[in-house]
PDB file of N, CA and C in Angstrom:
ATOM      1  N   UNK A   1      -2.046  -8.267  10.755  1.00  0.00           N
ATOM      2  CA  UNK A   1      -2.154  -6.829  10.812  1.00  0.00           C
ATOM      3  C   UNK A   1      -3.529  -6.489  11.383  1.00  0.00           C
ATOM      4  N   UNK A   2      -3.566  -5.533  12.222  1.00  0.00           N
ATOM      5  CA  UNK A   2      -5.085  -4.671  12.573  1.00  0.00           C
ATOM      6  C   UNK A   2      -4.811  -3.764  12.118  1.00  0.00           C
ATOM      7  N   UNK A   3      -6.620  -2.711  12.208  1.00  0.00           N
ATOM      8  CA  UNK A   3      -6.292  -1.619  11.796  1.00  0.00           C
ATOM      9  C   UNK A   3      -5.729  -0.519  12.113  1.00  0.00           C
ATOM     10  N   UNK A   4      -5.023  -0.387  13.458  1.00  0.00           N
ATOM     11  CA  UNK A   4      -4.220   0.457  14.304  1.00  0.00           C
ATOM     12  C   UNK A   4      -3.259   0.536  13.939  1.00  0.00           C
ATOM     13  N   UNK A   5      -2.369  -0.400  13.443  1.00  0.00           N
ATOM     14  CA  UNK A   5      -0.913  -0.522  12.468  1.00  0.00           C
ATOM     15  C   UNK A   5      -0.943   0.573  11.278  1.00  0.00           C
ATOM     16  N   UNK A   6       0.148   0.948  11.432  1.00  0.00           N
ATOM     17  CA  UNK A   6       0.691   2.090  10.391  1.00  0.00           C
ATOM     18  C   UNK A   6       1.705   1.659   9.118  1.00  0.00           C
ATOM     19  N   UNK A   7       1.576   1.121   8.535  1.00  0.00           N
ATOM     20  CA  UNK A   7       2.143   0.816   7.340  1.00  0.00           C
ATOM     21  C   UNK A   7       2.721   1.984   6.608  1.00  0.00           C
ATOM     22  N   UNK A   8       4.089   1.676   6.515  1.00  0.00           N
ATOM     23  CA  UNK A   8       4.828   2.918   5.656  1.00  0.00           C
ATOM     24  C   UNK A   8       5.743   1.792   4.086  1.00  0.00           C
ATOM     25  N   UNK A   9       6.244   2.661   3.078  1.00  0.00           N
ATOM     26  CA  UNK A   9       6.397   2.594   1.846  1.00  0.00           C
ATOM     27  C   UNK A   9       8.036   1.956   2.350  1.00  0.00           C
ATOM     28  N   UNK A  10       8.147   0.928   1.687  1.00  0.00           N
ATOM     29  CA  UNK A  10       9.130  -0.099   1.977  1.00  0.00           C
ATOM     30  C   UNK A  10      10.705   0.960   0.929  1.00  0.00           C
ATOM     31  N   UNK A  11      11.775   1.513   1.765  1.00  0.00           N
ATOM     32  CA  UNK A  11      12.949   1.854   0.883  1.00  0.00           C
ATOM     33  C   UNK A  11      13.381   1.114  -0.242  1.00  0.00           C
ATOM     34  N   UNK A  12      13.146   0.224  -0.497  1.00  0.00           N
ATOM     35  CA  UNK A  12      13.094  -1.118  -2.022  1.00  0.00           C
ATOM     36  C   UNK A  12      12.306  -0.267  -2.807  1.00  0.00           C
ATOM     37  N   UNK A  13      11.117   0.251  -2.488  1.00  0.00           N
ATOM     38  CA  UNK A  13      10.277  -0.046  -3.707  1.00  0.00           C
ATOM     39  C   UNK A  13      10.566   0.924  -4.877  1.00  0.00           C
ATOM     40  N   UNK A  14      10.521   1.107  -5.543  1.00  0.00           N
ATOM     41  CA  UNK A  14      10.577   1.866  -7.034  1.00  0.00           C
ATOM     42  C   UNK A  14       9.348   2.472  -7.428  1.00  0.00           C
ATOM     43  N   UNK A  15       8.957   3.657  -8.013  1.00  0.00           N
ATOM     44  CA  UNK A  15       7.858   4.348  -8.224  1.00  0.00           C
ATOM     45  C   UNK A  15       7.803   5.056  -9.473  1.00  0.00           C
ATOM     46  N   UNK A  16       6.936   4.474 -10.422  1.00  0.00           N
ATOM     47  CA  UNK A  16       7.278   5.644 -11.503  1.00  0.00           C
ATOM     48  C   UNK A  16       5.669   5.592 -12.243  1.00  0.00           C
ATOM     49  N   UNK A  17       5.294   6.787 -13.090  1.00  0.00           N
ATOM     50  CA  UNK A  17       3.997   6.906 -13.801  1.00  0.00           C
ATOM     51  C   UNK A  17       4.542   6.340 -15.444  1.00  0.00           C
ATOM     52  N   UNK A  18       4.085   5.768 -15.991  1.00  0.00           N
ATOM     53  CA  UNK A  18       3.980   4.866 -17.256  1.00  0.00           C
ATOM     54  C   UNK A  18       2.510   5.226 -18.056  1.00  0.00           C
ATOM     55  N   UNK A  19       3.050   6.094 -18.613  1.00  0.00           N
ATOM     56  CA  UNK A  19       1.447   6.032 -19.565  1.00  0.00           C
ATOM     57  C   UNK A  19       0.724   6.949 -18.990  1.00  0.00           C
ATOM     58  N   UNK A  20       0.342   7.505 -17.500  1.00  0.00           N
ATOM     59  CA  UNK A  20      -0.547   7.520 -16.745  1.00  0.00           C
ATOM     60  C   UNK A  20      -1.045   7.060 -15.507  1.00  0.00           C
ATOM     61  N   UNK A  21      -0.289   5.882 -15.539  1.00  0.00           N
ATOM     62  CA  UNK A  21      -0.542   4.968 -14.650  1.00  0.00           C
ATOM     63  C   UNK A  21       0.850   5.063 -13.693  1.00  0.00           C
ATOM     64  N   UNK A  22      -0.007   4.665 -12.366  1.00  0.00           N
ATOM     65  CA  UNK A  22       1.206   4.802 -11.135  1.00  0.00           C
ATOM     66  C   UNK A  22       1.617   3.383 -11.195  1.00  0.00           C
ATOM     67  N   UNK A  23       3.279   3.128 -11.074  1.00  0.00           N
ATOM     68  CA  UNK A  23       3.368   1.560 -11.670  1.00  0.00           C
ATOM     69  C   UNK A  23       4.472   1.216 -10.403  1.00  0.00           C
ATOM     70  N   UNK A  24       4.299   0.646  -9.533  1.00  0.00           N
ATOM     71  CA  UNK A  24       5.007   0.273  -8.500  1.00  0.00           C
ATOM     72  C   UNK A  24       6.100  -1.351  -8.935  1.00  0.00           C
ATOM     73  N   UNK A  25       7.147  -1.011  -7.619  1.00  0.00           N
ATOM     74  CA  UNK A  25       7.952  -2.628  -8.433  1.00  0.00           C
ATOM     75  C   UNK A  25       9.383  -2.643  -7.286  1.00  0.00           C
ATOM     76  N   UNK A  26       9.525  -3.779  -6.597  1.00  0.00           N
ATOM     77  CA  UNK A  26      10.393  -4.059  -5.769  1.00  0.00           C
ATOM     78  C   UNK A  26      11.653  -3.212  -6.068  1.00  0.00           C
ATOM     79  N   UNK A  27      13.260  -3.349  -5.792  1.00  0.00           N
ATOM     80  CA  UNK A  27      14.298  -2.921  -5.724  1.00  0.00           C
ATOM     81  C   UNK A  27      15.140  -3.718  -7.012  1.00  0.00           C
ATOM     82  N   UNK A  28      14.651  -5.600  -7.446  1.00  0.00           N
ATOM     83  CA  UNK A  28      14.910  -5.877  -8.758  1.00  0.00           C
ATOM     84  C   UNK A  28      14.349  -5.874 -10.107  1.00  0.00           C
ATOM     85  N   UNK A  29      14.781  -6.241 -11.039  1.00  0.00           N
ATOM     86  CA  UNK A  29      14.338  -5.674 -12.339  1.00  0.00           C
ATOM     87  C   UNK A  29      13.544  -6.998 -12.357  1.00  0.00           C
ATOM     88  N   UNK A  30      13.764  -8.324 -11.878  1.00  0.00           N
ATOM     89  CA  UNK A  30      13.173  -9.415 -12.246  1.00  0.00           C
ATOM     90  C   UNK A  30      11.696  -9.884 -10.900  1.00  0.00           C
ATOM     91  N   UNK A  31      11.314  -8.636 -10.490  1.00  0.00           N
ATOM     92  CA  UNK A  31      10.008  -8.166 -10.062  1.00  0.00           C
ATOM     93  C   UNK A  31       9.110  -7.964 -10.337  1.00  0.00           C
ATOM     94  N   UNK A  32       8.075  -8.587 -10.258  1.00  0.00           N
ATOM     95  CA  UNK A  32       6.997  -7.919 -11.244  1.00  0.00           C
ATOM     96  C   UNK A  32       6.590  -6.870 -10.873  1.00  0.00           C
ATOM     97  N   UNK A  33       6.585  -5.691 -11.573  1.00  0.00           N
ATOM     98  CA  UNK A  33       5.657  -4.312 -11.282  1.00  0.00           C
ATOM     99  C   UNK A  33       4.151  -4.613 -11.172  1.00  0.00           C
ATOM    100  N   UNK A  34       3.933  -3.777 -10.649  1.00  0.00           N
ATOM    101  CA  UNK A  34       2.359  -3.827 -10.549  1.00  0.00           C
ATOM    102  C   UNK A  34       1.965  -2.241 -10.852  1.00  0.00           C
ATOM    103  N   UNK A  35       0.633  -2.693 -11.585  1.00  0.00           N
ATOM    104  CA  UNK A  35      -0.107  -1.036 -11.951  1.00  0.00           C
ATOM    105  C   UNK A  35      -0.978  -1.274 -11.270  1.00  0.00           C
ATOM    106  N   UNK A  36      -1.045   0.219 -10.794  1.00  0.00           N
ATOM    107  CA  UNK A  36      -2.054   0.998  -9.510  1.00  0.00           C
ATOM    108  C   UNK A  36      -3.061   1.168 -10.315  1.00  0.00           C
ATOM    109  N   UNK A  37      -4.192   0.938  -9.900  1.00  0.00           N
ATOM    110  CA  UNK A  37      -5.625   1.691 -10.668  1.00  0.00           C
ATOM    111  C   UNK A  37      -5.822   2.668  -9.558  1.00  0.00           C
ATOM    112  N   UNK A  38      -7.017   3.497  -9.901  1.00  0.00           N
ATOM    113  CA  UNK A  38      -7.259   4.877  -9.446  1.00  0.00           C
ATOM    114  C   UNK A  38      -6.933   4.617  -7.675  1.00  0.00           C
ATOM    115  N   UNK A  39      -8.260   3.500  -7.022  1.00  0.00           N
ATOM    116  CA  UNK A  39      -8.402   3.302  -5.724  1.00  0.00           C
ATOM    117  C   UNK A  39      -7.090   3.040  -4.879  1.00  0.00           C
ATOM    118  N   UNK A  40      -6.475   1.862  -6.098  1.00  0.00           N
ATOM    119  CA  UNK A  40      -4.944   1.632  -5.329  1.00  0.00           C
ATOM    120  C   UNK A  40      -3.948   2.767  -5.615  1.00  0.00           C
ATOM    121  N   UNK A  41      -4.138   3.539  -6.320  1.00  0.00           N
ATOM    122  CA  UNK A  41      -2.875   4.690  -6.203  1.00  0.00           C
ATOM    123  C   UNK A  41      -3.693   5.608  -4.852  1.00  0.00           C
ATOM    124  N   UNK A  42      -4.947   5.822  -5.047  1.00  0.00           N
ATOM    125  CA  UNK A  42      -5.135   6.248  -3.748  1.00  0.00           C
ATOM    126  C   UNK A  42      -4.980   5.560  -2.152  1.00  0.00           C
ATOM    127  N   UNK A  43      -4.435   4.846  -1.993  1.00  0.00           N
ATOM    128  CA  UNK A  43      -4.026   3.629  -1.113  1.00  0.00           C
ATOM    129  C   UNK A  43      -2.676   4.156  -0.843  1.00  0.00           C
ATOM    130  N   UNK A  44      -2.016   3.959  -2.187  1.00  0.00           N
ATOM    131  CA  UNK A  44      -0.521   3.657  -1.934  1.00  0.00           C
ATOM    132  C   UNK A  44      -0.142   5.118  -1.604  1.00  0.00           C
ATOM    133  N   UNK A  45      -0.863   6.435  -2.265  1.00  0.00           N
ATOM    134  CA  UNK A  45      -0.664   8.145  -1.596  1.00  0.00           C
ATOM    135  C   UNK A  45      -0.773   8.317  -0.559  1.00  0.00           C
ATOM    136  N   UNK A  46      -1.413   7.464  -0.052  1.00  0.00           N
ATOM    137  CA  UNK A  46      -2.057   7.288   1.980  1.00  0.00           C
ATOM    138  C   UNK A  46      -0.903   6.411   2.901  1.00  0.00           C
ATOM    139  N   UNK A  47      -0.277   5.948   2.126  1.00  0.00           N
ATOM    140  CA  UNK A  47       0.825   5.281   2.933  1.00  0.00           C
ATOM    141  C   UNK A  47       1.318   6.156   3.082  1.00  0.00           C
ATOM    142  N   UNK A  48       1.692   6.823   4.253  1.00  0.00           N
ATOM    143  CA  UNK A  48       2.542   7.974   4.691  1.00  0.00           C
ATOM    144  C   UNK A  48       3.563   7.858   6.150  1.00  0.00           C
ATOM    145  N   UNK A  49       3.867   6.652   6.537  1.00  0.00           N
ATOM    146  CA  UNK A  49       4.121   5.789   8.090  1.00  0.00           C
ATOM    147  C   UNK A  49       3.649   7.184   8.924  1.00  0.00           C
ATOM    148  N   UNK A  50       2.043   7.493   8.948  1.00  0.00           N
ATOM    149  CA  UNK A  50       1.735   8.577   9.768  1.00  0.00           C
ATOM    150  C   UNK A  50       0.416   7.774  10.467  1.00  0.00           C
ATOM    151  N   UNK A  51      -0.624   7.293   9.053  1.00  0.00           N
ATOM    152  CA  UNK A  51      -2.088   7.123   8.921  1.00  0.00           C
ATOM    153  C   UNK A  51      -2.132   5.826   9.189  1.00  0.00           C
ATOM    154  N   UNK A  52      -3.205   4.827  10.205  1.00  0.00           N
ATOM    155  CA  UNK A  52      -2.972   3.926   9.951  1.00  0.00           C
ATOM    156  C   UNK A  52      -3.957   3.227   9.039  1.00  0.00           C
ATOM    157  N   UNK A  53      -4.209   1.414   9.157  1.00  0.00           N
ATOM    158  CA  UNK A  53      -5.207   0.928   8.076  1.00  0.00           C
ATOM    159  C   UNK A  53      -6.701   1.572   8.212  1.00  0.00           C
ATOM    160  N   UNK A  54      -7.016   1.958   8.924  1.00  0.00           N
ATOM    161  CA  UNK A  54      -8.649   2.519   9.395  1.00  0.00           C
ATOM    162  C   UNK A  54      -8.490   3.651   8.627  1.00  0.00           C
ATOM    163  N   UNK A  55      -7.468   4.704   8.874  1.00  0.00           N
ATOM    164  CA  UNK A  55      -7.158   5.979   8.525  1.00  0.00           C
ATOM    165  C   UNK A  55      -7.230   6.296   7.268  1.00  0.00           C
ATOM    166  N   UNK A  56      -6.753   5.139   6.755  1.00  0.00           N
ATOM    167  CA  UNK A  56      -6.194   4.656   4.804  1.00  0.00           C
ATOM    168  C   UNK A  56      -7.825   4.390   4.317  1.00  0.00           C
ATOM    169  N   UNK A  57      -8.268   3.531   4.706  1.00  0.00           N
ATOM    170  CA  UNK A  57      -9.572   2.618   4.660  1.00  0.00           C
ATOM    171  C   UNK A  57     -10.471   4.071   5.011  1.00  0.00           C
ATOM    172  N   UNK A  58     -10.358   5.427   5.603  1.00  0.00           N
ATOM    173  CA  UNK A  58     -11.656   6.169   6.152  1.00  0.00           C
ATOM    174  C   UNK A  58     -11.318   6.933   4.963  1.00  0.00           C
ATOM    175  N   UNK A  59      -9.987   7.323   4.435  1.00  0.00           N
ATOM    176  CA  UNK A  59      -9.539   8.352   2.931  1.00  0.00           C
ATOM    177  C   UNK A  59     -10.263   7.773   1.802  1.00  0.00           C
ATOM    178  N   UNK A  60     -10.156   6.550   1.705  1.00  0.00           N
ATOM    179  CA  UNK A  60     -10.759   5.457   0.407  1.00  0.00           C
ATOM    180  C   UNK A  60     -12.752   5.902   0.627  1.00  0.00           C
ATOM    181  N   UNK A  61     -12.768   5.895   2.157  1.00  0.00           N
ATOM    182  CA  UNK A  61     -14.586   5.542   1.652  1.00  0.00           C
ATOM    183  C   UNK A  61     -14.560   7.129   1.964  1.00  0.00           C
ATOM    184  N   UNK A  62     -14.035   8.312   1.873  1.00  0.00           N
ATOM    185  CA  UNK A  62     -14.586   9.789   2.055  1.00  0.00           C
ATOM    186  C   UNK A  62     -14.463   9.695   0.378  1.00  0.00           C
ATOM    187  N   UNK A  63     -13.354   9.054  -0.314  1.00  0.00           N
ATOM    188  CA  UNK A  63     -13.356   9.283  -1.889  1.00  0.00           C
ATOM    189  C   UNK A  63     -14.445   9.036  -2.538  1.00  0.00           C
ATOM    190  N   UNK A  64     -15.326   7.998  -2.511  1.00  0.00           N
ATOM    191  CA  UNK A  64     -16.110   7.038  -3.022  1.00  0.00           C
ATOM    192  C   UNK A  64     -17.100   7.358  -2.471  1.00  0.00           C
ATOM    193  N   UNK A  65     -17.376   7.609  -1.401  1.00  0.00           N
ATOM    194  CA  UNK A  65     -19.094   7.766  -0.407  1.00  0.00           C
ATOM    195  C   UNK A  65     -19.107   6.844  -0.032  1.00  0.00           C
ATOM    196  N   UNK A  66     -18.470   5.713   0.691  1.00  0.00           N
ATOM    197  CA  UNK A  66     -18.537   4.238   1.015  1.00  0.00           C
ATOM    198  C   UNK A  66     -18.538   4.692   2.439  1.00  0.00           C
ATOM    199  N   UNK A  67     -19.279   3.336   3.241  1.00  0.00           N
ATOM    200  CA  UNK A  67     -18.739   3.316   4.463  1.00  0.00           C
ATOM    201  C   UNK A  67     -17.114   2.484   4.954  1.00  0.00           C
ATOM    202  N   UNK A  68     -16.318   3.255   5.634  1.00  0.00           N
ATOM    203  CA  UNK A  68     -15.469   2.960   5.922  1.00  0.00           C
ATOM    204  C   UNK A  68     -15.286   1.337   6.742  1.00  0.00           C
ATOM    205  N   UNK A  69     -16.066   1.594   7.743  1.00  0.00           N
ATOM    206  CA  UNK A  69     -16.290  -0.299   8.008  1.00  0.00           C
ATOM    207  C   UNK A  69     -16.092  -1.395   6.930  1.00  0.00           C
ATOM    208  N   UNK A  70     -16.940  -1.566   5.890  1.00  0.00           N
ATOM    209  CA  UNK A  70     -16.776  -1.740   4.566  1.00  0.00           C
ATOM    210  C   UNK A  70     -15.798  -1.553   4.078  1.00  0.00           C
ATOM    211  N   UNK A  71     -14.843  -1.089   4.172  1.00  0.00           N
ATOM    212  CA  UNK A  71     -13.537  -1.165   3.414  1.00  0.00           C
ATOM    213  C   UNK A  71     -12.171  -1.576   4.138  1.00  0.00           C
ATOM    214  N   UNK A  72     -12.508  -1.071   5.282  1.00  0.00           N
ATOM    215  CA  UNK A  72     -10.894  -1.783   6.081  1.00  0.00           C
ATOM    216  C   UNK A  72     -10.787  -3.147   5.777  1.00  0.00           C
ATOM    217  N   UNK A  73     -11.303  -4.202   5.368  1.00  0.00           N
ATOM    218  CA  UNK A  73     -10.916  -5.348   5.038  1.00  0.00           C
ATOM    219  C   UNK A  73     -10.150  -5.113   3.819  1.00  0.00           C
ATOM    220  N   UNK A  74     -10.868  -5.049   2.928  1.00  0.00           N
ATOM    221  CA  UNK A  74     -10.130  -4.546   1.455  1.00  0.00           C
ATOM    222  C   UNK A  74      -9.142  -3.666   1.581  1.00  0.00           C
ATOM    223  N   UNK A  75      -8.676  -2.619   1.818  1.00  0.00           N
ATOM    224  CA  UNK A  75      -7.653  -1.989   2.208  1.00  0.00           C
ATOM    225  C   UNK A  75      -6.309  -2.673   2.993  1.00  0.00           C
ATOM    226  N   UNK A  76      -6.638  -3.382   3.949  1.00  0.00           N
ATOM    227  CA  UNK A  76      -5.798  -4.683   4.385  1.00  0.00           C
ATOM    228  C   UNK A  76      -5.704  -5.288   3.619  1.00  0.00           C
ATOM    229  N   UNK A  77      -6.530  -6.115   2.789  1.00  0.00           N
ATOM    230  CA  UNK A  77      -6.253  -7.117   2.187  1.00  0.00           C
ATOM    231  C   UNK A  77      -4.922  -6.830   0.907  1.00  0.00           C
ATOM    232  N   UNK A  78      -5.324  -5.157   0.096  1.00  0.00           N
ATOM    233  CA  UNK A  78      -4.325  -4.961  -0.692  1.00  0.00           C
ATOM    234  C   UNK A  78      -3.110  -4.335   0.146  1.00  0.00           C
ATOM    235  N   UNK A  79      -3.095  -4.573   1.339  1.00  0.00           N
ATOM    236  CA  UNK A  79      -1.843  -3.898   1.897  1.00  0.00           C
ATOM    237  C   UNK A  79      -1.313  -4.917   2.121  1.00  0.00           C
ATOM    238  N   UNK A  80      -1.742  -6.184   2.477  1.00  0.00           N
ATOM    239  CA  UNK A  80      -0.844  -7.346   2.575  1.00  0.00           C
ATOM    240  C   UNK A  80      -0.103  -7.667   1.235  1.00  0.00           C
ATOM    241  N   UNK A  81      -1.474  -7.975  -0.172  1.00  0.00           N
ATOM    242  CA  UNK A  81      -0.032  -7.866  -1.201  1.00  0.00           C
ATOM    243  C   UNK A  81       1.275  -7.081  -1.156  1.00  0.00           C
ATOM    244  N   UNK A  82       0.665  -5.771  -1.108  1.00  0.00           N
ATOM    245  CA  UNK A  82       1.812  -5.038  -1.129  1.00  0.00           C
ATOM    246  C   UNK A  82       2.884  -5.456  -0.117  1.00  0.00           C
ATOM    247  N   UNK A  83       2.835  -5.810   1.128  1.00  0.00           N
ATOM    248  CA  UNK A  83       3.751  -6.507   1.530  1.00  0.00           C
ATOM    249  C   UNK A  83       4.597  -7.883   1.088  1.00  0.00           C
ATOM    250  N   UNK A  84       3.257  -8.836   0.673  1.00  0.00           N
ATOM    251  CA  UNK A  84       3.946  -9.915   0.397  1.00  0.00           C
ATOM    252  C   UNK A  84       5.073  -9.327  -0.911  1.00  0.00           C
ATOM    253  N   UNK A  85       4.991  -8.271  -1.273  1.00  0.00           N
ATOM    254  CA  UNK A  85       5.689  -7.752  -2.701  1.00  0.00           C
ATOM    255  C   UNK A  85       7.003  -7.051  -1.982  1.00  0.00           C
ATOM    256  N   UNK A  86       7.190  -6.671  -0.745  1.00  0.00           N
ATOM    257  CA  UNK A  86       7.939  -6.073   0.039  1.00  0.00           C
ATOM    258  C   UNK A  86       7.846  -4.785  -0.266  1.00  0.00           C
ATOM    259  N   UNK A  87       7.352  -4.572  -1.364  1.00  0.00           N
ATOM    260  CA  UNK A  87       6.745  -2.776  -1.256  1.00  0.00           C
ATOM    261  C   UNK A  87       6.089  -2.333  -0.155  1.00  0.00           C
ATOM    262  N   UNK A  88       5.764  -2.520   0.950  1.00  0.00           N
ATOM    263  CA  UNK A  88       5.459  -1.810   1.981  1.00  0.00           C
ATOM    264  C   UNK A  88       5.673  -3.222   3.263  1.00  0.00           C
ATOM    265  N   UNK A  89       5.882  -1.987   4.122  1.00  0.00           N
ATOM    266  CA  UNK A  89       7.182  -2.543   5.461  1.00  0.00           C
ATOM    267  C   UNK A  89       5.740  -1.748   6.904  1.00  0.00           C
ATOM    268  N   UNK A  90       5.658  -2.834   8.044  1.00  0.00           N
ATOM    269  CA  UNK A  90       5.356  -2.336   9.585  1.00  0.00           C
ATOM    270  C   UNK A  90       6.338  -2.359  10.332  1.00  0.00           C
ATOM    271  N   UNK A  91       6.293  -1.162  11.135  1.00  0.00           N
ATOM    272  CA  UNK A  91       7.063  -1.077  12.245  1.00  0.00           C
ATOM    273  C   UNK A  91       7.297  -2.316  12.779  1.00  0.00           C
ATOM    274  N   UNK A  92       8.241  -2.589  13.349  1.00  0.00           N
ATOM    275  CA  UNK A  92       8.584  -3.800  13.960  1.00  0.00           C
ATOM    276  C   UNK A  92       8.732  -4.974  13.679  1.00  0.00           C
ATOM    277  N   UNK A  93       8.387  -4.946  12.215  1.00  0.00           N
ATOM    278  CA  UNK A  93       8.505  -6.423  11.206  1.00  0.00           C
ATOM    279  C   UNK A  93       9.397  -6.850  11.064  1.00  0.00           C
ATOM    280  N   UNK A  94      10.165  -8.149  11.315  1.00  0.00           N
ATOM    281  CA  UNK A  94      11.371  -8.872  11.221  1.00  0.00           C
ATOM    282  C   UNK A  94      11.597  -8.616   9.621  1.00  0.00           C
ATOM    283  N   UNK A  95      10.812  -8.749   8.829  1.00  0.00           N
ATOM    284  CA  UNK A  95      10.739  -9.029   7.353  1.00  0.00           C
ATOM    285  C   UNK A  95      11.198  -8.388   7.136  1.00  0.00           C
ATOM    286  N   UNK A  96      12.443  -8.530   6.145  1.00  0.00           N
ATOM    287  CA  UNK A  96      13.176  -7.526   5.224  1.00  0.00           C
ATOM    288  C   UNK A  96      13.434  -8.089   3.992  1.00  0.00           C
ATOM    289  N   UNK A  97      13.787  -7.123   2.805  1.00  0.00           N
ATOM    290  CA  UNK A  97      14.242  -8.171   1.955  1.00  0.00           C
ATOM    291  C   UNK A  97      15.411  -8.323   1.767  1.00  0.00           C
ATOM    292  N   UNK A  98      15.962  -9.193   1.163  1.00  0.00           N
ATOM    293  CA  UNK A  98      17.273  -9.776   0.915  1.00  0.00           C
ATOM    294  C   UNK A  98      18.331  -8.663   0.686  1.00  0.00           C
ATOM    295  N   UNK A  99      19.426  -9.009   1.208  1.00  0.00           N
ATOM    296  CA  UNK A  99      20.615  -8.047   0.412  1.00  0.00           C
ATOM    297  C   UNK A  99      21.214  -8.430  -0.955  1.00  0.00           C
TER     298      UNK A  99
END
């Protein structure tokens, strides 16, 4: 992935608040969910298949006062989990998940 790629929210994924917490989780029950902390729910609100990783990564450091340079790695880096989780899908990606 670069940061020009637009990453949008994979139709699998499942979304619900628990407690407070934004709690993401594939299309099966035998998935592990994952809980969003503040930065990553602000991540995963920025997935919009509009913004791309720079775009996501410039929302994260206007939140924080960070420089954005500084963060497009990290921002990639949790966007790949989220892929390897199939919760989030790129244009043109062979990858799908299973039927």
């Amino acid at each position: 992935m670069n940061d020009s790629e637009v990453p949008r929210v994979s139709l699998y994924s499942r979304v619900r608040r628990v407690a407070g917490a934004l709690v993401v989780a594939g299309r099966t029950e035998t998935e592990e969910p994952l809980e969003l902390d503040e930065t990553a729910e602000l991540i995963w609100q920025s997935i919009d298949g509009r913004r791309t990783v720079r775009q996501i990564a410039a929302r994260v450091a206007r939140q924080y006062g960070e420089e954005e340079v500084e963060l497009v790695a990290d921002v990639a880096a949790f966007l790949d989990d989220l892929t390897a989780r199939r919760l989030v899908e790129w244009p043109g990606d062979a990858r799908r998940p299973p039927s």
